[in-house]
PDB file of N, CA and C in Angstrom:
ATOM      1  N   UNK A   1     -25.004  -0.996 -14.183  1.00  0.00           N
ATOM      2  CA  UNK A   1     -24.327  -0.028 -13.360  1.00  0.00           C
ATOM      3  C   UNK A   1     -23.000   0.356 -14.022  1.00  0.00           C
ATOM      4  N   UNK A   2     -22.862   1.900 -13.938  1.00  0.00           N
ATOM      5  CA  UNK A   2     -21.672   2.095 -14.656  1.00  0.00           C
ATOM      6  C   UNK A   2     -20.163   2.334 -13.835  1.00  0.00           C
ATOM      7  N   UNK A   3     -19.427   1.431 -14.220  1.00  0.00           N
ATOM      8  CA  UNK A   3     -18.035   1.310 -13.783  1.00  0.00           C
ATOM      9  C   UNK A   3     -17.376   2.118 -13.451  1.00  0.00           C
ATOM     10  N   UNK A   4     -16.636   2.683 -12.445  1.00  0.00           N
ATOM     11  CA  UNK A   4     -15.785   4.063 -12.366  1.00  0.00           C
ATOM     12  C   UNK A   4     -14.318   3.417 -11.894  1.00  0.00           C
ATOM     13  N   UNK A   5     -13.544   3.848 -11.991  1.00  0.00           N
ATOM     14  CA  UNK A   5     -12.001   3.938 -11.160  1.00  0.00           C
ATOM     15  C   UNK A   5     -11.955   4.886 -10.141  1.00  0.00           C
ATOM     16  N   UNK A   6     -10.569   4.235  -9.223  1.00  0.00           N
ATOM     17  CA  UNK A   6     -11.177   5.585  -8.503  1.00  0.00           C
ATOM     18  C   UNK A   6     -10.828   6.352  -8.355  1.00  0.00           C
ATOM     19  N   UNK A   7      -9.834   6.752  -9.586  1.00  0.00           N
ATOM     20  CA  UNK A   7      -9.301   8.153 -10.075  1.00  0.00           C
ATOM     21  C   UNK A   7     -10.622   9.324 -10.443  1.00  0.00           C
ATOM     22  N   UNK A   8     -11.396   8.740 -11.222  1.00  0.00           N
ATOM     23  CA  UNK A   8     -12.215   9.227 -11.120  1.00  0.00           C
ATOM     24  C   UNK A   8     -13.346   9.723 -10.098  1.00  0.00           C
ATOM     25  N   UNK A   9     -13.325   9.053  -9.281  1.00  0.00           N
ATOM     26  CA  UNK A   9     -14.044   9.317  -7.688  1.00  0.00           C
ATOM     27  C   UNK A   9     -13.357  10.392  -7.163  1.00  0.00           C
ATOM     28  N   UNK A  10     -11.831  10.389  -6.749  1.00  0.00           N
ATOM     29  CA  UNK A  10     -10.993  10.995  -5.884  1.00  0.00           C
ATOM     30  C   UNK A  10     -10.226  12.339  -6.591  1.00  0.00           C
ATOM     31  N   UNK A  11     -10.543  12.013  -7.739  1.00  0.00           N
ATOM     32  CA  UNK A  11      -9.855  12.904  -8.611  1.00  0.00           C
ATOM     33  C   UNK A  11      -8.140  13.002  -8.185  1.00  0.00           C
ATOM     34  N   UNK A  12      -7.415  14.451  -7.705  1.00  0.00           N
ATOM     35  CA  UNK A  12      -6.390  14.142  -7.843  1.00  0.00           C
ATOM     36  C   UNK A  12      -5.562  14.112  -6.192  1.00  0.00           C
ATOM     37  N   UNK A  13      -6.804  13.731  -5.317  1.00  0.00           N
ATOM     38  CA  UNK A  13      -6.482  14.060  -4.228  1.00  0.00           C
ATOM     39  C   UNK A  13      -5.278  12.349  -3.840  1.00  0.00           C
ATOM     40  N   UNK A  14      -4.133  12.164  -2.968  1.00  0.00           N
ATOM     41  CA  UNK A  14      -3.541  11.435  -2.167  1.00  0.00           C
ATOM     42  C   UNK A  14      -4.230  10.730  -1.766  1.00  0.00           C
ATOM     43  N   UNK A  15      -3.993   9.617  -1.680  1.00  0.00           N
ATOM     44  CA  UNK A  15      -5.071   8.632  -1.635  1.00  0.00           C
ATOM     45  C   UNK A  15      -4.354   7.431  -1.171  1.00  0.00           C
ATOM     46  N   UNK A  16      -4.109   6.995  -0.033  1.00  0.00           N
ATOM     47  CA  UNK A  16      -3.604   5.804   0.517  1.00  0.00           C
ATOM     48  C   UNK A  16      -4.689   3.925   0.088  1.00  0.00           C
ATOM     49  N   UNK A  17      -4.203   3.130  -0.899  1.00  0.00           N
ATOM     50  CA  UNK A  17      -4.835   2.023  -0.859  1.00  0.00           C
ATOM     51  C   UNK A  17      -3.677   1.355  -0.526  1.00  0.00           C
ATOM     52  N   UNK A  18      -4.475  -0.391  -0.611  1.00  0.00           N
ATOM     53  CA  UNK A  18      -3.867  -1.513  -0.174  1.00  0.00           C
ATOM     54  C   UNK A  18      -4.624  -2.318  -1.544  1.00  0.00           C
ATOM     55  N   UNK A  19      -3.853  -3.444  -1.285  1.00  0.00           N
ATOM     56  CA  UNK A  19      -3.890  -4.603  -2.233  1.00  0.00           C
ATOM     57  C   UNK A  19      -4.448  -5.720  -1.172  1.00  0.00           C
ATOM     58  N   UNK A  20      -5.638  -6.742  -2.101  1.00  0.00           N
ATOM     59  CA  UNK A  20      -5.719  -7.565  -1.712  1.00  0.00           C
ATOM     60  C   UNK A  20      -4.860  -8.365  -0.969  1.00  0.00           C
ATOM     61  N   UNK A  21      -5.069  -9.255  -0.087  1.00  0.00           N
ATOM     62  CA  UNK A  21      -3.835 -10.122   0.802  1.00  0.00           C
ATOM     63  C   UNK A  21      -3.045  -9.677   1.550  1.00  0.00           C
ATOM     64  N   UNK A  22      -3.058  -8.184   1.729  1.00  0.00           N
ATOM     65  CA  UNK A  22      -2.505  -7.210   2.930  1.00  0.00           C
ATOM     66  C   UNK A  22      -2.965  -7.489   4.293  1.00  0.00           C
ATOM     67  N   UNK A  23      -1.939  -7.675   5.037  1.00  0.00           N
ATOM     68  CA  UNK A  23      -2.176  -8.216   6.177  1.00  0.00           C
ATOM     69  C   UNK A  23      -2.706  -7.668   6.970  1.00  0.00           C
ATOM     70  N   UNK A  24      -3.877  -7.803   8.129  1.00  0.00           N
ATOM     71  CA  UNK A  24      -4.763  -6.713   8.982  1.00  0.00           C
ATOM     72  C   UNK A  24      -3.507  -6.468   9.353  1.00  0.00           C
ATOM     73  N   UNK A  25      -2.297  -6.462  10.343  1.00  0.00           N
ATOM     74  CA  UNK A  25      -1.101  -5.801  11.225  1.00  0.00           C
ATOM     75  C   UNK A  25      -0.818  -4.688  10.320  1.00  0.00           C
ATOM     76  N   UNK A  26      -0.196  -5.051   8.970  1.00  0.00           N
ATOM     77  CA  UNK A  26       0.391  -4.007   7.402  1.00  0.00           C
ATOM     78  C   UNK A  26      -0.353  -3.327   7.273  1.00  0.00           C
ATOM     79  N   UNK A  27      -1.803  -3.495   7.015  1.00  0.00           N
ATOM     80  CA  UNK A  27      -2.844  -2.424   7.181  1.00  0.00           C
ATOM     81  C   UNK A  27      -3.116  -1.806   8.096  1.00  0.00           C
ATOM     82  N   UNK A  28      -3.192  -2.569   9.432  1.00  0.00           N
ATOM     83  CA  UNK A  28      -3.248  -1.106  10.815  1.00  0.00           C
ATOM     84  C   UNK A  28      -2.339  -0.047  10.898  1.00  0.00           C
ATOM     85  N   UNK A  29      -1.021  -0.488  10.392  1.00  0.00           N
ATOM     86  CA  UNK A  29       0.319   0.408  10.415  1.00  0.00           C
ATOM     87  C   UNK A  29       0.119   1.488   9.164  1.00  0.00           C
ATOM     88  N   UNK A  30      -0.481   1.002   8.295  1.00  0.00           N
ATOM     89  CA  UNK A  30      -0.708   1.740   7.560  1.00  0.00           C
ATOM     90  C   UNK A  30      -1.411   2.995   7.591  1.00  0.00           C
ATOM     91  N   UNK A  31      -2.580   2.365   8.116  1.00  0.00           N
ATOM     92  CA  UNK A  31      -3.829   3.505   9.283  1.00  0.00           C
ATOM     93  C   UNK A  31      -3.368   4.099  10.124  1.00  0.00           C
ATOM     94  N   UNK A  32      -2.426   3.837  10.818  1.00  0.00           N
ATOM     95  CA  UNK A  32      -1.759   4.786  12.369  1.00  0.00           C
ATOM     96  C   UNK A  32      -0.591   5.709  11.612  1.00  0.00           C
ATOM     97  N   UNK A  33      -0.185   5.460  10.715  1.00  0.00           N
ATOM     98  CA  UNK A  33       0.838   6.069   9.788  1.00  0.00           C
ATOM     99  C   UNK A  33       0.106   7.425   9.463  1.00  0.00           C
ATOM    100  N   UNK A  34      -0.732   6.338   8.411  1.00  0.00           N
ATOM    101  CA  UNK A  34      -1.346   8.149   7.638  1.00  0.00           C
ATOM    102  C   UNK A  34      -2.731   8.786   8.371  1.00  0.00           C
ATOM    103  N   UNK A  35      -2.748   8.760   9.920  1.00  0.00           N
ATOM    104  CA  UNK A  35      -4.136   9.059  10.651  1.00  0.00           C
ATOM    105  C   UNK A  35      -5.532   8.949  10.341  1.00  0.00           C
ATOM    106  N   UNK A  36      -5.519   7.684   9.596  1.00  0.00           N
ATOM    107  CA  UNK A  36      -6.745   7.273   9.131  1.00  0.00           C
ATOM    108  C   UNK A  36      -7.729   6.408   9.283  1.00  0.00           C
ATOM    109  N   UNK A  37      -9.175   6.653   9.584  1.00  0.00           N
ATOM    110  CA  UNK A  37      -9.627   5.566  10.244  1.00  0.00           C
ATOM    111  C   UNK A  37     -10.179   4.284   9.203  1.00  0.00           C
ATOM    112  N   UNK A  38      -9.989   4.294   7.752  1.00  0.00           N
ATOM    113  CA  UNK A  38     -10.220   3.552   7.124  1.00  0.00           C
ATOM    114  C   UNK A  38      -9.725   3.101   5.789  1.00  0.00           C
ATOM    115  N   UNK A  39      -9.185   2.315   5.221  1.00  0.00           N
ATOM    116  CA  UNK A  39      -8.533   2.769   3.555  1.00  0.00           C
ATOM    117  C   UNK A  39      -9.005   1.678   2.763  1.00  0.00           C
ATOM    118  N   UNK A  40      -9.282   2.113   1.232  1.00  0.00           N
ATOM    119  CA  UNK A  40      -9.846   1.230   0.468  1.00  0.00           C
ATOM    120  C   UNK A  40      -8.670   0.631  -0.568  1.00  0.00           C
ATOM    121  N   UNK A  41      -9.664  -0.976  -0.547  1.00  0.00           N
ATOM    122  CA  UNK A  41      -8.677  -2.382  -0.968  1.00  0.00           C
ATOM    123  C   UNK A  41      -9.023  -2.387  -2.539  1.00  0.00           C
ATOM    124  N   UNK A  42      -7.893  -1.957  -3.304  1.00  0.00           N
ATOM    125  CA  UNK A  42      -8.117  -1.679  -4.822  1.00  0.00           C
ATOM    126  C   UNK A  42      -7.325  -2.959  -5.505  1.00  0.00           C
ATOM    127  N   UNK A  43      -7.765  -3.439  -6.341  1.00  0.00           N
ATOM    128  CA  UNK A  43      -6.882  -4.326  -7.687  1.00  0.00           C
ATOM    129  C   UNK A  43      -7.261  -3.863  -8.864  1.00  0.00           C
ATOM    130  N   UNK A  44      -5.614  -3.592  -9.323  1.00  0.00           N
ATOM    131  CA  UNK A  44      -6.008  -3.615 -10.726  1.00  0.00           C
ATOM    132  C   UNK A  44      -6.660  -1.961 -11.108  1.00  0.00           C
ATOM    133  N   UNK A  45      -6.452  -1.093 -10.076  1.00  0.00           N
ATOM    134  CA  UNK A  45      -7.143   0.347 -10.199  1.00  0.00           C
ATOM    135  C   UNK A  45      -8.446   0.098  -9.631  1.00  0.00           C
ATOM    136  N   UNK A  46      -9.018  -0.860  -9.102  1.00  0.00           N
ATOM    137  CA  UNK A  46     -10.580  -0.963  -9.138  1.00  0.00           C
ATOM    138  C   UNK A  46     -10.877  -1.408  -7.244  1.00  0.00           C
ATOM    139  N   UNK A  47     -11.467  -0.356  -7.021  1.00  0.00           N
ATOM    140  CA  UNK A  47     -12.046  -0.715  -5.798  1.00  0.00           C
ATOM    141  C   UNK A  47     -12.360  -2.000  -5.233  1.00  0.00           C
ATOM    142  N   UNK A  48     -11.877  -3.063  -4.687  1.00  0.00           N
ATOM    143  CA  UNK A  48     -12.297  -4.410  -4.102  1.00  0.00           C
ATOM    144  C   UNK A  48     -12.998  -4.671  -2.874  1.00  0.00           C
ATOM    145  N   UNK A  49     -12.501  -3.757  -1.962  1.00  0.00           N
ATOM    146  CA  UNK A  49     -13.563  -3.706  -0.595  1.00  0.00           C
ATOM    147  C   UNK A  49     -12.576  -2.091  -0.117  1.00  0.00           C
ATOM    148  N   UNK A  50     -13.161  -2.642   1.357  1.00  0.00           N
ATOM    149  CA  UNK A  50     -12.808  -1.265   2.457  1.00  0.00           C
ATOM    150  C   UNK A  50     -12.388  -1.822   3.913  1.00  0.00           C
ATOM    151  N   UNK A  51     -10.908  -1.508   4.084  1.00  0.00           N
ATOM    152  CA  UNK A  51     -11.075  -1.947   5.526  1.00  0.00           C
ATOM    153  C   UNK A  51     -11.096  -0.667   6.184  1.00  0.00           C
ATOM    154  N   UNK A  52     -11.813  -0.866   7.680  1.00  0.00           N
ATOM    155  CA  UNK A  52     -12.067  -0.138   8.603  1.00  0.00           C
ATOM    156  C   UNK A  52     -11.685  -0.462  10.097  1.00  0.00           C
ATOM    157  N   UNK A  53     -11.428   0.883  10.576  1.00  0.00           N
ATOM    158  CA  UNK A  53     -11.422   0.640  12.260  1.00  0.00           C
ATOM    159  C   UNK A  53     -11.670  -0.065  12.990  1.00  0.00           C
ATOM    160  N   UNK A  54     -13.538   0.222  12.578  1.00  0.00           N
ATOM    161  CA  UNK A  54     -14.920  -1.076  12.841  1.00  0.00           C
ATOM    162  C   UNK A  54     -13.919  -2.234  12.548  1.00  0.00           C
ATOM    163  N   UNK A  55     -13.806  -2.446  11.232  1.00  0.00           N
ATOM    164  CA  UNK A  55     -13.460  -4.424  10.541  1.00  0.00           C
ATOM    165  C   UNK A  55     -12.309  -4.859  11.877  1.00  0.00           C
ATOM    166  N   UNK A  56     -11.173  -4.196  11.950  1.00  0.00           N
ATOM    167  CA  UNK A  56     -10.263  -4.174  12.972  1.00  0.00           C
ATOM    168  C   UNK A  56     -10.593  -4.345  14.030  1.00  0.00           C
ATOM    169  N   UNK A  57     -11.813  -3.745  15.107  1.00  0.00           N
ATOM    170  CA  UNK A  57     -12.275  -4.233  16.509  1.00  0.00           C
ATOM    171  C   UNK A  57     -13.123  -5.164  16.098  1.00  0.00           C
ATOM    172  N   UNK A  58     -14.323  -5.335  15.270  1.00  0.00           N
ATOM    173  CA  UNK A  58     -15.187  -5.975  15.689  1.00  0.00           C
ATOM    174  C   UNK A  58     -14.555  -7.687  15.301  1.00  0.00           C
ATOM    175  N   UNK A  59     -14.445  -7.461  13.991  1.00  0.00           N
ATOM    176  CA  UNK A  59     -13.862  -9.038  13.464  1.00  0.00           C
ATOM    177  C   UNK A  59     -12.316  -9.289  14.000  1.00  0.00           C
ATOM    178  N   UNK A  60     -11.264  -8.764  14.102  1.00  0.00           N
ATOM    179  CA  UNK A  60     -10.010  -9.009  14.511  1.00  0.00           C
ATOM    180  C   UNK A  60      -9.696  -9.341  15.920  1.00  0.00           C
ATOM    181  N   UNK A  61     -10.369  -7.943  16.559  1.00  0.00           N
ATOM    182  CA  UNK A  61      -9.742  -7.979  18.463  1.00  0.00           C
ATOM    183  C   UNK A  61     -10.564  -8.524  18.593  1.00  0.00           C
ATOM    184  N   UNK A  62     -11.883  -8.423  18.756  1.00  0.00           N
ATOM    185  CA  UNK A  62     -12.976  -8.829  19.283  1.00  0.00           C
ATOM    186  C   UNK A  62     -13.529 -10.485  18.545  1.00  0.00           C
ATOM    187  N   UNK A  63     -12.824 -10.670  17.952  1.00  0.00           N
ATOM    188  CA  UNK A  63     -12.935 -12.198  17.182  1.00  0.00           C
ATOM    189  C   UNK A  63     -11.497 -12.856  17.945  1.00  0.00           C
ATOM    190  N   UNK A  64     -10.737 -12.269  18.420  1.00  0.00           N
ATOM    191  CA  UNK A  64      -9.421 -13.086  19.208  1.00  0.00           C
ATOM    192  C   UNK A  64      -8.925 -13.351  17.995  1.00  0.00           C
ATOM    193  N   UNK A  65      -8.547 -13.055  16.782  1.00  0.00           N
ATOM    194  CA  UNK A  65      -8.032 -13.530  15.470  1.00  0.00           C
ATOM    195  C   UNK A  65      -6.776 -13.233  15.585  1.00  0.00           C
ATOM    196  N   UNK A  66      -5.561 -13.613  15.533  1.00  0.00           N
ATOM    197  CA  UNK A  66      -4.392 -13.439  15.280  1.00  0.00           C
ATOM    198  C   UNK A  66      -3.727 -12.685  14.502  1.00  0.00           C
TER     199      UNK A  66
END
């Protein structure tokens, strides 16, 4: 499978990420900031995961997680 950045995906559009170890709270604020329901977790330029709205109710509120 061939590797992309995700400059290359997004080209030159604004693009809100986070870094690994970002805290779900730092990341919700982040989401209510820039009206977004989801933003992707990059290292290093390279896509690592995706948090979401979903990840936020189902695993966070709905897990009672702190």
């Amino acid at each position: 499978m061939q590797e992309r950045t995700i400059l290359s995906i997004i080209g030159a559009q604004n693009t809100v990420t986070l870094q690994p170890g970002t805290t779900v709270c730092a990341a919700a604020k982040v989401m209510a900031q820039h009206r977004i329901g989801a933003v992707p977790v990059t290292e290093k330029g390279r896509l690592v995961g995706i948090f979401t709205e979903r990840d936020l109710m189902n695993r966070v509120i709905a897990g009672d997680i702190d």
